[in-house]
Protein backbone atom coordinates (compact mmCIF):
# COMPACT_ATOMS: atom_id res chain seq x y z
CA UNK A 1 -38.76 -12.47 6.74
CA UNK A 2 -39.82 -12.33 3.43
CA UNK A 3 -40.15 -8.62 3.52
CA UNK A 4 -37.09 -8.06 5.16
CA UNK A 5 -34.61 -8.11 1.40
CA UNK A 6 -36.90 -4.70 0.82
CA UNK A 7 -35.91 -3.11 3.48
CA UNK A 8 -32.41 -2.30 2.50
CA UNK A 9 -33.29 -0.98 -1.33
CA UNK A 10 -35.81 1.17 -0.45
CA UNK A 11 -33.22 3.97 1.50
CA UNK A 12 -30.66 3.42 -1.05
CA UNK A 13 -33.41 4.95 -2.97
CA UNK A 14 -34.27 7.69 -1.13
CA UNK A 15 -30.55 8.74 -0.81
CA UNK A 16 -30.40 8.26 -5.15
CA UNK A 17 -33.15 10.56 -5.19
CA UNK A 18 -31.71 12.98 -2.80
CA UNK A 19 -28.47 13.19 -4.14
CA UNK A 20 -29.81 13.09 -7.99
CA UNK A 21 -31.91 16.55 -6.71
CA UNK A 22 -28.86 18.16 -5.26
CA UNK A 23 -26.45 17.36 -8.28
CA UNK A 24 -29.44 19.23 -10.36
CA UNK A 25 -29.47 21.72 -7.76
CA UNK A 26 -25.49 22.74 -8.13
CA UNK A 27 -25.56 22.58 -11.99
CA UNK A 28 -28.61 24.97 -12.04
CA UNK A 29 -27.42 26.99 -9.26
CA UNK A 30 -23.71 27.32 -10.88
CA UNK A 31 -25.19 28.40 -14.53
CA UNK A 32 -27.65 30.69 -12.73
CA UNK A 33 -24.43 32.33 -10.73
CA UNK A 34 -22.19 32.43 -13.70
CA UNK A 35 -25.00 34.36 -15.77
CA UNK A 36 -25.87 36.80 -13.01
CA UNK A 37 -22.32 37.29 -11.92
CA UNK A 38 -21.55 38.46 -15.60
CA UNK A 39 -24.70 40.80 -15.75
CA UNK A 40 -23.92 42.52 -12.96
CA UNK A 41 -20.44 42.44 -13.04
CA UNK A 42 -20.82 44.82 -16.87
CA UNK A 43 -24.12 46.55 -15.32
CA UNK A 44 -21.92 48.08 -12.49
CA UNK A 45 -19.30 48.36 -14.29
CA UNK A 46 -20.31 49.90 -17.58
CA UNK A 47 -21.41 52.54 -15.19
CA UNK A 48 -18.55 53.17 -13.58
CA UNK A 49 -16.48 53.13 -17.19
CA UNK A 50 -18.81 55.70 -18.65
CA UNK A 51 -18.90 57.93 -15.82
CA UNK A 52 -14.84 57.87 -16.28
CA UNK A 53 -14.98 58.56 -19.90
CA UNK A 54 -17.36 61.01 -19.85
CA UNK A 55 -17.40 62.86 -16.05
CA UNK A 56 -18.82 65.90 -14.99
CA UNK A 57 -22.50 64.87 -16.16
CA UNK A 58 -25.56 62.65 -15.56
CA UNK A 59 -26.44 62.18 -19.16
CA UNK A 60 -24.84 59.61 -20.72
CA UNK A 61 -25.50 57.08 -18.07
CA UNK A 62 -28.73 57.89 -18.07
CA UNK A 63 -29.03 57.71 -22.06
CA UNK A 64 -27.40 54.15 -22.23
CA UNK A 65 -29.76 52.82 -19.27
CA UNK A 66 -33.08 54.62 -20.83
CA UNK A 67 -32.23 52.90 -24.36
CA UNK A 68 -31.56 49.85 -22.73
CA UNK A 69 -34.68 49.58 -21.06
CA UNK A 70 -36.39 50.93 -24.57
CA UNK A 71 -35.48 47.25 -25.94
CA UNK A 72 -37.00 45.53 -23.34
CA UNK A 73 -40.05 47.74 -23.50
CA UNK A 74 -41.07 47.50 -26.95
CA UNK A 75 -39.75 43.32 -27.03
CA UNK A 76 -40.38 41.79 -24.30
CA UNK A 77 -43.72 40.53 -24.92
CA UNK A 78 -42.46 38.92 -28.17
CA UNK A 79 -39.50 37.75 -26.54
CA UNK A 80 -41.71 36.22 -24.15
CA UNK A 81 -43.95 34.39 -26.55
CA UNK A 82 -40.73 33.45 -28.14
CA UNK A 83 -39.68 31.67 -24.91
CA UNK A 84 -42.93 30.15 -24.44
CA UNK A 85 -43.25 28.13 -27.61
CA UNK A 86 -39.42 27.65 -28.13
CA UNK A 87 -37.81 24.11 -26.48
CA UNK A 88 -36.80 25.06 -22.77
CA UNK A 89 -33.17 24.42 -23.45
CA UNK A 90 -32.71 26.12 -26.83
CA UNK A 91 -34.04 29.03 -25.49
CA UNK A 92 -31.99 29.61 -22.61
CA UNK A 93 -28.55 28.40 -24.65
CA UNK A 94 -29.82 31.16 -27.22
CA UNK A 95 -29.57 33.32 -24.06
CA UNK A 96 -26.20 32.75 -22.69
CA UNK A 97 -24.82 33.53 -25.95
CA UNK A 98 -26.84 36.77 -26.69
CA UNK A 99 -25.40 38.11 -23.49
CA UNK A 100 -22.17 37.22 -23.97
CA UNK A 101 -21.19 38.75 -27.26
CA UNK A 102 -22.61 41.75 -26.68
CA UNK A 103 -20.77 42.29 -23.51
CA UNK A 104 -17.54 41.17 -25.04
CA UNK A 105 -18.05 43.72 -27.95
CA UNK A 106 -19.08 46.46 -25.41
CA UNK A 107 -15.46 45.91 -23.73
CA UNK A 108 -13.85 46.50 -26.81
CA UNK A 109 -15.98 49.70 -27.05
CA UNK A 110 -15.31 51.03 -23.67
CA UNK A 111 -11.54 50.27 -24.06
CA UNK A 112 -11.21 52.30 -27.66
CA UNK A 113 -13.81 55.47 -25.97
CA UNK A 114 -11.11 55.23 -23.13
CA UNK A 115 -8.20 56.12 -25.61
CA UNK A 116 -9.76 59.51 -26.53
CA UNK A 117 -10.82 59.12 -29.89
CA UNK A 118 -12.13 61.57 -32.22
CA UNK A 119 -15.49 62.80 -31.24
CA UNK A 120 -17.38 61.28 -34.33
CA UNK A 121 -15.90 58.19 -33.17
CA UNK A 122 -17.18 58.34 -29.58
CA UNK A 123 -20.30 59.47 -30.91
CA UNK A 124 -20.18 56.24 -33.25
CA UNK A 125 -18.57 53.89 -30.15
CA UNK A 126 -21.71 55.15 -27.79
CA UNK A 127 -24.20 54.83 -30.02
CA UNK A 128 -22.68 51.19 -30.46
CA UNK A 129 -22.66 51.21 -27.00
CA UNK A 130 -26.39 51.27 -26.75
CA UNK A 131 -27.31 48.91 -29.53
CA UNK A 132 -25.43 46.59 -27.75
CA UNK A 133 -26.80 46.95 -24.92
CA UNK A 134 -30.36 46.36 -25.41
CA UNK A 135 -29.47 43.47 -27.09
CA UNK A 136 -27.24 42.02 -23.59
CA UNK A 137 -30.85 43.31 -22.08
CA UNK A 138 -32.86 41.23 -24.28
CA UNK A 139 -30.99 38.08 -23.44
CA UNK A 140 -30.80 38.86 -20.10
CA UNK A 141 -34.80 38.59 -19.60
CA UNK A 142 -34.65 36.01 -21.48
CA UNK A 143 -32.49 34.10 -19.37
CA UNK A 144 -34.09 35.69 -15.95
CA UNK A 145 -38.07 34.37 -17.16
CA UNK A 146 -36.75 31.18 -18.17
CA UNK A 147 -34.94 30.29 -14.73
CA UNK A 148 -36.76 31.96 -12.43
CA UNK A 149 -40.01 32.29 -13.35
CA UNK A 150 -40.78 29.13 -15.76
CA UNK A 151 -37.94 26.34 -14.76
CA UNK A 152 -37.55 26.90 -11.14
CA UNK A 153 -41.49 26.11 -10.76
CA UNK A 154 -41.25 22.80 -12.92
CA UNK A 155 -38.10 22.10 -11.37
CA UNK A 156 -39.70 22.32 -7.98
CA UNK A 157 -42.31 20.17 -8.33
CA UNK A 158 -40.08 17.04 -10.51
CA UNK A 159 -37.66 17.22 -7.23
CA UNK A 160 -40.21 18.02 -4.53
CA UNK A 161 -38.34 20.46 -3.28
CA UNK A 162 -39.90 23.70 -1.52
CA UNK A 163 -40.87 26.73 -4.44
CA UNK A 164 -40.23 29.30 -1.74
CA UNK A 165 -37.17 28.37 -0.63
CA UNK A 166 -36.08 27.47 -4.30
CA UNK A 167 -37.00 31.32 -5.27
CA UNK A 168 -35.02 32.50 -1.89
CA UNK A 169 -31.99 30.26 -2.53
CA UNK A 170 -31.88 31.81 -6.74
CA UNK A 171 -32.72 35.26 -4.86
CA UNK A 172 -29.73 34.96 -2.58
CA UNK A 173 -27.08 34.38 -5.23
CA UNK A 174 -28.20 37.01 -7.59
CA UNK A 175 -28.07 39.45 -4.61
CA UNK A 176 -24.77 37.80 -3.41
CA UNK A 177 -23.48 38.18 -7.04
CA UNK A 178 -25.09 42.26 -6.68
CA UNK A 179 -22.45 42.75 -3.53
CA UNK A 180 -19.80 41.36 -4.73
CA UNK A 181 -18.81 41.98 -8.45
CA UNK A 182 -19.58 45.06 -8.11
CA UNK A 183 -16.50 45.82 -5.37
CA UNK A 184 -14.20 42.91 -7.69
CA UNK A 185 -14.74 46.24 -10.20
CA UNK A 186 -14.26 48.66 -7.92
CA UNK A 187 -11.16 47.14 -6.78
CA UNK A 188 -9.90 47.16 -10.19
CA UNK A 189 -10.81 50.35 -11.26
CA UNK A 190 -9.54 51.86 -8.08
CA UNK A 191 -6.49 50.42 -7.13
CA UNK A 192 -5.12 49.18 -10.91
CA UNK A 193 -6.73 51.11 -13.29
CA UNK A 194 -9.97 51.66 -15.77
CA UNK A 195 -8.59 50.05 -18.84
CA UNK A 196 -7.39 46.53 -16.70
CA UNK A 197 -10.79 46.68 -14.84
CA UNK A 198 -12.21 47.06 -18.38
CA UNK A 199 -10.55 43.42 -19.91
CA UNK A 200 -11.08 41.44 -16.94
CA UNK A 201 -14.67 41.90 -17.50
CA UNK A 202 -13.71 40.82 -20.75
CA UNK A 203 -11.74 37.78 -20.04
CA UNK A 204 -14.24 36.94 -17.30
CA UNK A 205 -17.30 37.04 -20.02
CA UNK A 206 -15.47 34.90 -21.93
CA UNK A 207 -13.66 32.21 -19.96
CA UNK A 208 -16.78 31.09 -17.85
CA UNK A 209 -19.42 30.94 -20.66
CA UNK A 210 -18.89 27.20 -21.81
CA UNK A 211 -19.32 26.11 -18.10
CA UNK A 212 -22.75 27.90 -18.24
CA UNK A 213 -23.44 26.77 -21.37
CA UNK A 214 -22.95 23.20 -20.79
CA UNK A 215 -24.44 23.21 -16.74
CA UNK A 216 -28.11 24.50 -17.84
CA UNK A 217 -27.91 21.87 -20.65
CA UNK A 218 -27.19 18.82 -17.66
CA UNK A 219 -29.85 20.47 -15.51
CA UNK A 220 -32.52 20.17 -18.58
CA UNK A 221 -31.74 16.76 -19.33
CA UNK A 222 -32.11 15.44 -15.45
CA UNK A 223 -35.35 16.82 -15.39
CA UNK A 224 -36.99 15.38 -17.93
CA UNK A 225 -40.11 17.71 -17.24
CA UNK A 226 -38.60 20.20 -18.74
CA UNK A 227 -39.18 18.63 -21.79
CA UNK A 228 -41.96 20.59 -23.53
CA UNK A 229 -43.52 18.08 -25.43
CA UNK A 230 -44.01 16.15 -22.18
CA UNK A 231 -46.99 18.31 -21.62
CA UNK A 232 -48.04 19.99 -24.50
CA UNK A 233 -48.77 16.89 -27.14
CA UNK A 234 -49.78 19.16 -29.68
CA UNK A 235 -47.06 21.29 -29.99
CA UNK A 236 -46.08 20.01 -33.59
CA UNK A 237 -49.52 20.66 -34.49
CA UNK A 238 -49.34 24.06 -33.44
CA UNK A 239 -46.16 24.95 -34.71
CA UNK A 240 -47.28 23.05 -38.11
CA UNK A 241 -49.70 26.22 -37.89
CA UNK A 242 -47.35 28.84 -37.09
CA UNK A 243 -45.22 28.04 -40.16
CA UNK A 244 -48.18 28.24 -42.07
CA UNK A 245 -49.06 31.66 -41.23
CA UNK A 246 -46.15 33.30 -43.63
CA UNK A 247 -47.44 32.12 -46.56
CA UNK A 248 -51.02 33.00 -45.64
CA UNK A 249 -50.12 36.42 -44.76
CA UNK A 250 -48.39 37.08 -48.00
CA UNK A 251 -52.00 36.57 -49.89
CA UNK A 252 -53.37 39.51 -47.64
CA UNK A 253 -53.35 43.07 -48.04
CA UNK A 254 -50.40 44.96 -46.06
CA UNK A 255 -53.43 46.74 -44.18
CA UNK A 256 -54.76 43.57 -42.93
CA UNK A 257 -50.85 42.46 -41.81
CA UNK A 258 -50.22 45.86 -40.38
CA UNK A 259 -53.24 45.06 -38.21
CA UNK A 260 -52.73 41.90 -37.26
CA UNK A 261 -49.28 42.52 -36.26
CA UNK A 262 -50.78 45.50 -33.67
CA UNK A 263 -53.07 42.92 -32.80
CA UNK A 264 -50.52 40.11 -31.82
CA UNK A 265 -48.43 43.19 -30.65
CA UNK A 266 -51.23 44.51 -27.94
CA UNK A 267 -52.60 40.91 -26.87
CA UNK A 268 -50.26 40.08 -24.62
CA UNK A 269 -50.66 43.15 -22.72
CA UNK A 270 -54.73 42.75 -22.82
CA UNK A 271 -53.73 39.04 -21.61
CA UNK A 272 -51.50 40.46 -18.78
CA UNK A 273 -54.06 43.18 -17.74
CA UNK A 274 -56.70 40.39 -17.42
CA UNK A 275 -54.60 38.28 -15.07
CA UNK A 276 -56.16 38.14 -11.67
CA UNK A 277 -52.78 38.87 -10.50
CA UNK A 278 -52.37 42.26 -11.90
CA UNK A 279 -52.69 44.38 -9.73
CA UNK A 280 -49.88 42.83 -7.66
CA UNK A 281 -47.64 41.82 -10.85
CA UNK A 282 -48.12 46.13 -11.56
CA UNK A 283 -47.41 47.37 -8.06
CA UNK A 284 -43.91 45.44 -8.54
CA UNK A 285 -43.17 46.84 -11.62
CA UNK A 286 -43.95 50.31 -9.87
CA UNK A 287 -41.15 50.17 -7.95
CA UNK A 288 -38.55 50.25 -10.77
CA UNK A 289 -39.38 54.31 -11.55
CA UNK A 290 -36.71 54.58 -8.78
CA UNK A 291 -33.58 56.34 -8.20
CA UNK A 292 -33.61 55.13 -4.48
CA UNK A 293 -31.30 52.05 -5.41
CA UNK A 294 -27.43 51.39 -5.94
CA UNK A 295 -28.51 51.91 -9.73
CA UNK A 296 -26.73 53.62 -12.67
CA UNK A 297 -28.22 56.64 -11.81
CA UNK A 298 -27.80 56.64 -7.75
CA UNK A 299 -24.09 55.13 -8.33
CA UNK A 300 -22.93 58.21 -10.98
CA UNK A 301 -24.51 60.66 -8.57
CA UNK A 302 -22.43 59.39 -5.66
CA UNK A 303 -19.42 58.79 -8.00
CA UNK A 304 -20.31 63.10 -8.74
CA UNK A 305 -20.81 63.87 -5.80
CA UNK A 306 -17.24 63.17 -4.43
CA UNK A 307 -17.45 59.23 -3.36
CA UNK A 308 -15.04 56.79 -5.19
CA UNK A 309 -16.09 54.11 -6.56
CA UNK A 310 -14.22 51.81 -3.50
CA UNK A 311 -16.55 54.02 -1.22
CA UNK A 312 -20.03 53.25 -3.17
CA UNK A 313 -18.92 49.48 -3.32
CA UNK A 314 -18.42 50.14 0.65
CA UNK A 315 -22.21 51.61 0.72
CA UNK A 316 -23.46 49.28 -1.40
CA UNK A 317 -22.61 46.28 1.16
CA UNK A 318 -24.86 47.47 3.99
CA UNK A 319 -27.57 47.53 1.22
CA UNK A 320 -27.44 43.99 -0.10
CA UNK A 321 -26.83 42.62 2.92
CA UNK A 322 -30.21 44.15 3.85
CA UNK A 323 -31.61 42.65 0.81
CA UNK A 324 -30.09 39.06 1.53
CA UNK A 325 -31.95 38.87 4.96
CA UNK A 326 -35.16 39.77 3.05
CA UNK A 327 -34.72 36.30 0.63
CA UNK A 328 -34.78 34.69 4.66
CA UNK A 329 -37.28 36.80 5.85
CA UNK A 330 -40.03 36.52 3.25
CA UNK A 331 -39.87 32.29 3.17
CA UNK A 332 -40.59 32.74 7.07
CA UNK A 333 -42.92 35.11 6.84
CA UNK A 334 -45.05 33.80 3.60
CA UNK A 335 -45.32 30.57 5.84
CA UNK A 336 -46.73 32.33 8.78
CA UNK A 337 -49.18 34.79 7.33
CA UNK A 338 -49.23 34.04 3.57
CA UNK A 339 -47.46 35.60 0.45
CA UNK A 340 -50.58 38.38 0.30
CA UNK A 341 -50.48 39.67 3.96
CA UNK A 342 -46.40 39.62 3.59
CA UNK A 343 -46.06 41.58 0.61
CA UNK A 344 -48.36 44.36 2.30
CA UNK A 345 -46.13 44.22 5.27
CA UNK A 346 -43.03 43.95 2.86
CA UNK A 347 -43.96 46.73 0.76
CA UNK A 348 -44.88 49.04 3.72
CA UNK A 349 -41.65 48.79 5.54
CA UNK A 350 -40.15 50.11 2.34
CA UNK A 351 -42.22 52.83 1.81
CA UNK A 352 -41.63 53.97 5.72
CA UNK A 353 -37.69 52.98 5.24
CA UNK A 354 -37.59 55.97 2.68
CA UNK A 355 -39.06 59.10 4.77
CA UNK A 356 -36.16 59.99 6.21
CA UNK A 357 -33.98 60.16 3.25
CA UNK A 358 -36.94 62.59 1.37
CA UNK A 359 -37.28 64.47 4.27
CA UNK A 360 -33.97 65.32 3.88
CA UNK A 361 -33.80 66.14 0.72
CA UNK A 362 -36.71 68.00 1.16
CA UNK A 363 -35.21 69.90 4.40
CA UNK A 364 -31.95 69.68 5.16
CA UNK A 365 -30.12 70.41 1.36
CA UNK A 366 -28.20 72.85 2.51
CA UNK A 367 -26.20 69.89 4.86
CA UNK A 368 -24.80 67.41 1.82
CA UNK A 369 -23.68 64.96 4.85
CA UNK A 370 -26.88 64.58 6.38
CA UNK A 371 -28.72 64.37 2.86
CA UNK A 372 -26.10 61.69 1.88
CA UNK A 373 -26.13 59.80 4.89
CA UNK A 374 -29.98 59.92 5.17
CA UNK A 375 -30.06 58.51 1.75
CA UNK A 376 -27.47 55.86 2.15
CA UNK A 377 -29.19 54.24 5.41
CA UNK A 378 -32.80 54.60 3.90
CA UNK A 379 -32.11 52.92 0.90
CA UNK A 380 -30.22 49.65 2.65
CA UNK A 381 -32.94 49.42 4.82
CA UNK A 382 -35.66 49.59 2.38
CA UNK A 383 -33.61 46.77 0.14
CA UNK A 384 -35.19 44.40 2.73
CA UNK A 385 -38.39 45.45 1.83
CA UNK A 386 -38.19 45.12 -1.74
CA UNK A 387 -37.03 42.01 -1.77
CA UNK A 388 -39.18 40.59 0.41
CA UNK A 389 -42.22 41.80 -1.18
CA UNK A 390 -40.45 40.54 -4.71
CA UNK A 391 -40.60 37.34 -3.42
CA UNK A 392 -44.11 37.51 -2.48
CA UNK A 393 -44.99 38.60 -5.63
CA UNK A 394 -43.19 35.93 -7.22
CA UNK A 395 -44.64 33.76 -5.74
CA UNK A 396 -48.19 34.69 -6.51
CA UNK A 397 -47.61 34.86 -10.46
CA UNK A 398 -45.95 31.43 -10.13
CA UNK A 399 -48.99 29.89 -8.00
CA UNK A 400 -51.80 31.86 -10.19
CA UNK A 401 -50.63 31.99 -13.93
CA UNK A 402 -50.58 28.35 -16.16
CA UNK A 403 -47.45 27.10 -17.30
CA UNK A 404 -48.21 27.83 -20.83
CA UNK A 405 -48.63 31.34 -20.20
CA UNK A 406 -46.27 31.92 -17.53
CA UNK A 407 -43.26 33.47 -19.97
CA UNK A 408 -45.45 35.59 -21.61
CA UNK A 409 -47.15 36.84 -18.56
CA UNK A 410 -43.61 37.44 -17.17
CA UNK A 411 -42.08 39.28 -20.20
CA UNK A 412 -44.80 41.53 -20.34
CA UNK A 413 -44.42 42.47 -16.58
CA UNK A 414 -40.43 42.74 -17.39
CA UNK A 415 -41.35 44.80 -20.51
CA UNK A 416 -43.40 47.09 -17.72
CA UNK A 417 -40.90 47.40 -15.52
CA UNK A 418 -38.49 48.83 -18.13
CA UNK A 419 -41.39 51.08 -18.83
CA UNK A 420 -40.89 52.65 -15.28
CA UNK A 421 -37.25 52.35 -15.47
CA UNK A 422 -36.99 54.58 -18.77
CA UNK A 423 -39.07 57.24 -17.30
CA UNK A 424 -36.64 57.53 -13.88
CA UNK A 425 -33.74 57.50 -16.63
CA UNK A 426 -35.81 60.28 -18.07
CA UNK A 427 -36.15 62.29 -14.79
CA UNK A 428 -32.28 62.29 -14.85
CA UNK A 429 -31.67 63.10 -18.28
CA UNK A 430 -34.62 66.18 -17.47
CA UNK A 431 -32.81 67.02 -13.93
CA UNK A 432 -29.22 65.99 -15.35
CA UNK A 433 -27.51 68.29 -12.69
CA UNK A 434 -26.91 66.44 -9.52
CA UNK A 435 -27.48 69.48 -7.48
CA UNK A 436 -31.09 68.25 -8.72
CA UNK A 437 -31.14 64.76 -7.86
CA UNK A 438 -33.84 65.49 -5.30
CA UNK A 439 -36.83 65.92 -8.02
CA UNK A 440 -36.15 62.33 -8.96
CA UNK A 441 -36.06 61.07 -5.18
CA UNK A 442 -39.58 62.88 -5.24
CA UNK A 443 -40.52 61.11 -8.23
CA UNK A 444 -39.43 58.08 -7.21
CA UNK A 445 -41.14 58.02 -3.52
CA UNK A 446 -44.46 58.94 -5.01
CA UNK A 447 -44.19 55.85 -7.40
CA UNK A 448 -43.80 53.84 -4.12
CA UNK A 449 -46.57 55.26 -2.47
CA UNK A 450 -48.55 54.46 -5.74
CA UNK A 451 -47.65 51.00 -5.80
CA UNK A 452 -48.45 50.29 -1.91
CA UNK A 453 -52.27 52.17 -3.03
CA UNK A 454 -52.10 49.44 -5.82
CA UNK A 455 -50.94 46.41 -3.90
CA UNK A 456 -53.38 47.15 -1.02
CA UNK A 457 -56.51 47.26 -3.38
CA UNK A 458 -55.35 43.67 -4.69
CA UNK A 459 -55.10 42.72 -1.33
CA UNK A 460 -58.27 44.01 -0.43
CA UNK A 461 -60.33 42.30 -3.56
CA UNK A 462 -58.52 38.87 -2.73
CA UNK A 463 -59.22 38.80 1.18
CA UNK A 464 -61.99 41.65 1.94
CA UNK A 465 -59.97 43.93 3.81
CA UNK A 466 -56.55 45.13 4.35
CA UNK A 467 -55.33 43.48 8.13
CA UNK A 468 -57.04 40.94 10.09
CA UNK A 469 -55.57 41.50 13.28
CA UNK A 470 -56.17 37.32 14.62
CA UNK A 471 -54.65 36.42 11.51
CA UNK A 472 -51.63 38.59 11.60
CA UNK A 473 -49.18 36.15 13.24
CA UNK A 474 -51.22 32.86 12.21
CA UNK A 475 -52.09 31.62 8.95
């Protein structure tokens, strides 16, 4: 009897906890929605707007992607040390705002280079264009390492919820966000016209970041976790040192700082190389020296090529919803064989997902429907593949590198990635015809085939060999 009056406040418990996790959940999930919705909402559509302003060519998409990525490429690593020492929420606030001026600014752009100005203006307006947008890029990693690589895994473990699923569930709105503001352009562009698609990206920019804004900030203080100096006590100490370092610096010779600055400019990519999750981390990052996606590139070609821009939104369906079953499929399958074995299998079905669209290239270019169709299936079915095996991957950094590192580690890998994706923007600017798309498809398969000789000698130095047939469907 005595026992009995506990009975009763121990499941009101249980359902506080539960629905304390899922109001975190929403506000998390909502800010992470409204941010990628935006991003890919201007990344299709900035596209689609410069391939209107300036048609008949390749080169000017692929300038303003390749400078872009240039941004992330030579500050990432910084950007990611930045994140790792700044306080969680600062840092991603900082974020949301350094997306969403340059975006709005870039409207304004695109809506003034629609006019037909002068052509030292346009010249001026693109090359503003560009600034701009390695800025929006900037933020945009900023925002992507925070969430999904640092505060999804510390959010996972306060709410004991499931990482995997957690990664899957982030996954599946980005990708849901990927299908559909890119046809809510489309739409616009096609059936109203370029400028009004060009201010509702505007007004949309605008009017949703203060929801954003304040959601991440009632996710961060629900988890108190997050809180930095929770588990890192001697972070005052340490940033008592880093303000001290100015003042030191200024007694040495500029030879000394020039070398100490190429020495905190190299480290973190001696740190990342070191990682015993490298060679997985690099195989990933392989896979952005691709034209085989619904990418700038792949999306002007089409838009060349004869397709509206209704039509690629139309292709562009069957793709993500390939991608979407992969952010089910790779949960299932990392809990039957383990995140290693899957992103072999996951990164194989890509690579055999592709032959039929190179083979066509290769053989039937004299037949543009076969080439195009060939190209269209191969590259929604391989979507599942990617994704999948970017979830395994994901995974693996998250389980193998320390919290304190784990920004870093992933800015550096972003910073790599936009390596690979300046040199397929380079491939187009080099084959800027479309009539020679197919060198970059080339390009682009081989850097898969690279990556799967990569992934499968990680594999083989963490397990011994390559398949274990007993083990195959059995962890």
């Amino acid at each position: 009897m005595e026992i009995e009056p506990f009975l009763p406040r121990e499941e009101p418990r249980r359902n506080s906890t539960s629905i304390t996790a899922n109001r975190v959940l929403l506000r998390l999930y909502t800010s992470h929605f409204l941010s990628t919705w935006n991003s890919r909402m201007f990344e299709f559509g900035a596209v689609v707007f410069l391939a209107s302003i300036f048609p008949g060519t390749l080169l000017y998409a692929s300038v303003y992607a390749l400078a872009r990525s240039l941004f992330a490429v030579v500050l990432s690593s910084w950007l990611g040390a930045v994140v790792d020492r700044l306080d969680r929420l600062s840092a991603i606030r900082h974020s949301i705002i350094w997306q969403r001026i340059p975006v709005a600014v870039s409207c304004v752009c695109l809506r003034v280079l629609l006019t037909g100005p002068s052509l030292r203006l346009s010249w001026g307006l693109f090359i503003a264009l560009v600034l701009l947008a390695g800025v929006e890029k900037l933020a945009a990693t900023a925002n992507t390492v925070s969430v999904e690589r640092d505060w999804a895994v510390v959010i996972s473990d306060a709410l004991l919820i499931p990482r995997q699923e957690l990664n899957a569930t982030m996954r599946r709105i980005d990708l849901f966000c990927k299908l559909i503001a890119p046809v809510v352009v489309s739409l616009m562009d096609g059936l109203l016209s370029t400028r009004v698609a060009i201010w509702a990206v505007l007004g949309i920019n605008v009017a949703v970041v203060l929801v954003e804004y304040f959601a991440i900030a009632q996710v961060y203080h629900s988890v108190p976790q997050l809180d930095r100096s929770l588990d890192t006590p001697d972070a005052e100490e340490q940033a008592t040192e880093d303000n001290d370092e100015p003042s030191h610096e200024e007694r040495q010779s500029l030879i000394t700082r020039i070398s100490q600055y190429i020495r905190s400019t190299v480290a973190p990519w001696q740190e990342y190389v070191q990682q015993p999750v490298f060679l997985a981390s690099f195989a990933l990052s392989l896979l952005y020296l691709t034209v085989l996606s619904f990418g700038p590139t792949m999306v002007t070609f089409l838009l060349h090529s004869g397709f509206s821009s209704l039509q690629v939104s139309a292709m562009r369906i069957g793709a993500v919803l390939a991608e979407l079953s992969g952010t089910w499929a790779a949960p299932f399958l990392m809990q039957r064989i383990g995140p290693i074995r899957s992103g072999l299998w996951f990164l194989n079905w890509q690579f055999a997902s592709l032959a039929g669209a190179v083979a066509a290239f290769a053989f039937a270019s004299d037949s543009p429907r076969l080439v195009g169709g060939s190209l269209i299936v191969g590259v929604a079915l391989s979507r599942l593949g990617l994704w999948g095996f970017d979830l395994s991957v994901q995974f693996l950094v998250q389980e193998n590198i320390e919290a304190g590192s784990r920004a870093r580690f992933s800015a550096t890998e972003m910073a790599l990635q936009s390596v690979f994706e300046m040199i397929s923007f380079a491939t187009t600017i080099v084959f800027e015809d479309p009539d020679q798309f197919k060198y970059p498809v080339y390009i682009s398969y081989g850097a898969i085939a690279v990556a799967a000789a990569c992934f499968a000698a990680y594999v083989r130095r963490e397990r011994g060999h390559l398949l274990h047939t007993s083990k195959c469907m059995a962890r």
